[in-house]
C-alpha atoms as a PDB file:
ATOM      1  CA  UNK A   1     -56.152  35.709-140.906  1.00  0.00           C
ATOM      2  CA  UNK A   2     -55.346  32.442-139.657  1.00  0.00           C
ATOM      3  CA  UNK A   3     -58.260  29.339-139.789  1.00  0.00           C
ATOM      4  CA  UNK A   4     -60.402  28.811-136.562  1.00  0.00           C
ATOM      5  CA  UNK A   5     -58.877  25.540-134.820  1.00  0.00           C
ATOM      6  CA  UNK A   6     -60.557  22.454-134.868  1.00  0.00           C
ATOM      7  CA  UNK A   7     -59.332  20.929-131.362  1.00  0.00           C
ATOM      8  CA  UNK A   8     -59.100  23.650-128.584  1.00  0.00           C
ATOM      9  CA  UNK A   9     -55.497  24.665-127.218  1.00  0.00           C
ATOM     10  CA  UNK A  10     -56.356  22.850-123.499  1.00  0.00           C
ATOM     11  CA  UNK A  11     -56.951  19.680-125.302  1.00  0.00           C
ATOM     12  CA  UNK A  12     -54.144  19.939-127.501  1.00  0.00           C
ATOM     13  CA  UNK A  13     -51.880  20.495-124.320  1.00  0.00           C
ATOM     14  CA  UNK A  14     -54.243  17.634-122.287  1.00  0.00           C
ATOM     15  CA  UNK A  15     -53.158  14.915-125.165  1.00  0.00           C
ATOM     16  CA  UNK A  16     -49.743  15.784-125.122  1.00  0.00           C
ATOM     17  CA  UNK A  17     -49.402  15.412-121.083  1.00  0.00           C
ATOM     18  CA  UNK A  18     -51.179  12.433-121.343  1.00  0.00           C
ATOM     19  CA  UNK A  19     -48.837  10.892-123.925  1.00  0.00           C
ATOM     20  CA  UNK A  20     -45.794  11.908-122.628  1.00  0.00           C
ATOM     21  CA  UNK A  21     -46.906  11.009-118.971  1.00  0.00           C
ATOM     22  CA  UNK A  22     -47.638   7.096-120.308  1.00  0.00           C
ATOM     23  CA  UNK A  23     -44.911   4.208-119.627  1.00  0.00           C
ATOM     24  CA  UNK A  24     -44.947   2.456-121.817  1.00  0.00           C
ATOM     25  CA  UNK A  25     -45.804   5.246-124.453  1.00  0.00           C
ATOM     26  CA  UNK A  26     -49.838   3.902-126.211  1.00  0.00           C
ATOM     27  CA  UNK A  27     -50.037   3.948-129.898  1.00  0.00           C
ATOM     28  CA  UNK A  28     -50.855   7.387-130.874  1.00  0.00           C
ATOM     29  CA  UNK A  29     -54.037   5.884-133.295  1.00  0.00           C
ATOM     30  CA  UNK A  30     -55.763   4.514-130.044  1.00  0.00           C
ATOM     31  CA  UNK A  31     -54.666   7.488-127.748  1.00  0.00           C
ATOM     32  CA  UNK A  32     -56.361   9.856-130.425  1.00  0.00           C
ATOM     33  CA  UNK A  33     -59.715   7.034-130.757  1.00  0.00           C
ATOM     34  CA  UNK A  34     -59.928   7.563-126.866  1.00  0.00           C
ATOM     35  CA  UNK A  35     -59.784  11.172-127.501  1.00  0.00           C
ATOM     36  CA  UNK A  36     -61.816  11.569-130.219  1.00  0.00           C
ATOM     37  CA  UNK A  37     -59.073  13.280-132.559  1.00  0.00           C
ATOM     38  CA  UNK A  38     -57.231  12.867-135.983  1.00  0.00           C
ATOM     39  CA  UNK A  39     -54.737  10.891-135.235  1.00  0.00           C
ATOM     40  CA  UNK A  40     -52.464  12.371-137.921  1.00  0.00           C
ATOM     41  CA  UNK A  41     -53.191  15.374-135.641  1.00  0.00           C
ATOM     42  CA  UNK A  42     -52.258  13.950-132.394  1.00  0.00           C
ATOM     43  CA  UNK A  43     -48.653  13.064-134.425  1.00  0.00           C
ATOM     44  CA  UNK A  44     -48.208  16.442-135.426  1.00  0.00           C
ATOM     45  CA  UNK A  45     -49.113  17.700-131.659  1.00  0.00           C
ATOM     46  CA  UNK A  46     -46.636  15.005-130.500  1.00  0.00           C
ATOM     47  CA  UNK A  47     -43.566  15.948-132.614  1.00  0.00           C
ATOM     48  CA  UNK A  48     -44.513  19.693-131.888  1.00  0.00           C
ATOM     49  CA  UNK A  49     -43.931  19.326-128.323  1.00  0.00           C
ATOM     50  CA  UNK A  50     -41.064  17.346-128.535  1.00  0.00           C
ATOM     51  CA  UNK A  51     -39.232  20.156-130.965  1.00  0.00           C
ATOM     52  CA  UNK A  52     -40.171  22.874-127.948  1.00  0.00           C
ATOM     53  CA  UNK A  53     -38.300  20.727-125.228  1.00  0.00           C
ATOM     54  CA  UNK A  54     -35.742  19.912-127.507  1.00  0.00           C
ATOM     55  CA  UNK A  55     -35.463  16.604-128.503  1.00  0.00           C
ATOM     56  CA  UNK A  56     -35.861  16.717-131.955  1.00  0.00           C
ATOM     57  CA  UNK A  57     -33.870  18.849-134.399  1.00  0.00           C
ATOM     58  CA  UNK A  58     -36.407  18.331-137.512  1.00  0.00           C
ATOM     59  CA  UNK A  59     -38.696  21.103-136.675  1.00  0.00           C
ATOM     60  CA  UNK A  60     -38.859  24.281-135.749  1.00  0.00           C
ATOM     61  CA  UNK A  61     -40.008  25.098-132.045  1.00  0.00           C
ATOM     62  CA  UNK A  62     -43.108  27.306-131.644  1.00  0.00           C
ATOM     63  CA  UNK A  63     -40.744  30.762-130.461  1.00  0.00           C
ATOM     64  CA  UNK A  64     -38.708  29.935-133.833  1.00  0.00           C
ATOM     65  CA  UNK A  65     -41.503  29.649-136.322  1.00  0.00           C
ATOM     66  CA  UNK A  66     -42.888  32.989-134.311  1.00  0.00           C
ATOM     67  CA  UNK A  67     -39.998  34.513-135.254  1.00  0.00           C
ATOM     68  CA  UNK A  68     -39.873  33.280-138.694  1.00  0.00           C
ATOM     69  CA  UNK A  69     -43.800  34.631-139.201  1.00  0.00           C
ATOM     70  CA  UNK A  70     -42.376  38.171-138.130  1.00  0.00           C
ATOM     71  CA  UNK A  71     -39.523  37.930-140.257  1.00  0.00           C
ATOM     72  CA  UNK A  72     -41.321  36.990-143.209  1.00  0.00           C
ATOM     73  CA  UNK A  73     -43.885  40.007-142.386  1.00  0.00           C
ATOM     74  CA  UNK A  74     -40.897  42.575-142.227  1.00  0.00           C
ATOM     75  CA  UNK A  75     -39.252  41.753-145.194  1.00  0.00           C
ATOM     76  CA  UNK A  76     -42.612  42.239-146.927  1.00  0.00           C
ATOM     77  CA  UNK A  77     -43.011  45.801-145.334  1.00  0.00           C
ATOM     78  CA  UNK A  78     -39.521  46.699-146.629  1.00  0.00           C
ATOM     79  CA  UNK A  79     -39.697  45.367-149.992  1.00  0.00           C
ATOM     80  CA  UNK A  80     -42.773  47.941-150.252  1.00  0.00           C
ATOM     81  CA  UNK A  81     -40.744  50.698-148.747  1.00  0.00           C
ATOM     82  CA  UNK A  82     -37.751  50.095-151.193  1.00  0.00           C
ATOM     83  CA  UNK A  83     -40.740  50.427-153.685  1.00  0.00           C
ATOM     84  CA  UNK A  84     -41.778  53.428-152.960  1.00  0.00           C
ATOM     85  CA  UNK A  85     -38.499  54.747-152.805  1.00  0.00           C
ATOM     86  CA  UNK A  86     -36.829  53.632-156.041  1.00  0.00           C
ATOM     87  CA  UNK A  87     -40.419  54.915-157.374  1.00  0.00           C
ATOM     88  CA  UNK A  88     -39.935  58.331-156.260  1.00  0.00           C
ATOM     89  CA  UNK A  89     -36.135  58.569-157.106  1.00  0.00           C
ATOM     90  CA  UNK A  90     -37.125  57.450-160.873  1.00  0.00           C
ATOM     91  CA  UNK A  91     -39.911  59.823-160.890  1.00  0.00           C
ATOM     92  CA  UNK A  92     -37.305  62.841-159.579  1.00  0.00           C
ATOM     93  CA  UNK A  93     -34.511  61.898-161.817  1.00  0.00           C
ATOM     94  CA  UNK A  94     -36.919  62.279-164.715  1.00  0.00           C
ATOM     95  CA  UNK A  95     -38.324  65.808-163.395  1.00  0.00           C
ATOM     96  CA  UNK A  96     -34.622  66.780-162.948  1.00  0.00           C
ATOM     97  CA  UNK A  97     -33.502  65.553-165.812  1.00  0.00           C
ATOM     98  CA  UNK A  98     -36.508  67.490-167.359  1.00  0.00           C
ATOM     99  CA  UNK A  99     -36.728  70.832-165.702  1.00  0.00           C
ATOM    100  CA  UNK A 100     -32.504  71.258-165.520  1.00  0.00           C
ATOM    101  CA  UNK A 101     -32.778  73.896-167.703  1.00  0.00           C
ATOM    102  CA  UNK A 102     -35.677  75.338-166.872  1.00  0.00           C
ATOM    103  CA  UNK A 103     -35.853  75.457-163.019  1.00  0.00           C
ATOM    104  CA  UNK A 104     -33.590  76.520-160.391  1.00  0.00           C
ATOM    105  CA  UNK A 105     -31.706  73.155-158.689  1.00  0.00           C
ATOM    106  CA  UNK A 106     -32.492  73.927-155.464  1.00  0.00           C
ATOM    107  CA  UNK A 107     -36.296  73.714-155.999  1.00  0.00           C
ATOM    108  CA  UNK A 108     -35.502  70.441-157.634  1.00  0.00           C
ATOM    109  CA  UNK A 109     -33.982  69.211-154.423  1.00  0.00           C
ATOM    110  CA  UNK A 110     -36.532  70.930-151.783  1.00  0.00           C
ATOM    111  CA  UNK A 111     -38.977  68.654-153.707  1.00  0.00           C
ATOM    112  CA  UNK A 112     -37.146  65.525-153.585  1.00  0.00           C
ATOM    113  CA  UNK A 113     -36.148  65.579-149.878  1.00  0.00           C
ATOM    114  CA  UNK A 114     -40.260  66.270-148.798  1.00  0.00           C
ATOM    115  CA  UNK A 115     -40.681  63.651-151.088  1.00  0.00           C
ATOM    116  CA  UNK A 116     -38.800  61.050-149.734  1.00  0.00           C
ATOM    117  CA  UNK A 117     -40.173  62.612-145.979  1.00  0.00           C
ATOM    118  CA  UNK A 118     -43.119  61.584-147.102  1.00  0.00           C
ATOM    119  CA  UNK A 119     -42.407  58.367-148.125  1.00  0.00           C
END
């Protein structure tokens, strides 16, 4: 789960307008003293918002790194799932392997394929 954030979203949006909004652009350190936030923050913010309307090509925008997070959160689900699965086929091949000349090949197989169901 993801820290608590320090400065609320509204503000975060509020600095950026008023920023952006400002001819001739302030010095970030002051804007942030008059706001009462980091001003390494305030950068960050800045160059955020700037990536989203697309005028920088250093950072990802905010859909991107969404996407990115999702990614990252599927591939772990399906390196579990492969897993599992190379798991169970190793376990099978060894009861196979085992019971060939004791069991009929068929039951061999009905247990694999609720296996892998399962899985």
């Amino acid at each position: 789960m993801a820290a608590p954030r320090k400065y609320s979203l509204e503000l975060r949006e509020r600095a950026v307008r008023m920023y952006r909004a400002s001819d001739p652009k302030p010095q970030i350190k002051k804007l942030a003293v008059d706001l009462g936030v980091y001003p390494e923050a305030l950068r960050g913010w800045i160059r955020q918002a700037e990536a989203d309307a697309g005028e920088r090509d250093d950072r990802l925008t905010t859909d991107e790194r969404a996407e990115l997070a999702a990614l990252r959160k599927e591939k772990v689900q399906l390196k579990r799932a492969n897993d599992v699965l190379r798991t169970a086929s190793a376990f099978f091949a060894a009861q196979l392997c085992a019971t060939r000349r004791d069991v009929d090949r068929e039951v061999v197989e009905s247990h694999f394929r609720q296996a892998v169901v399962a899985a």
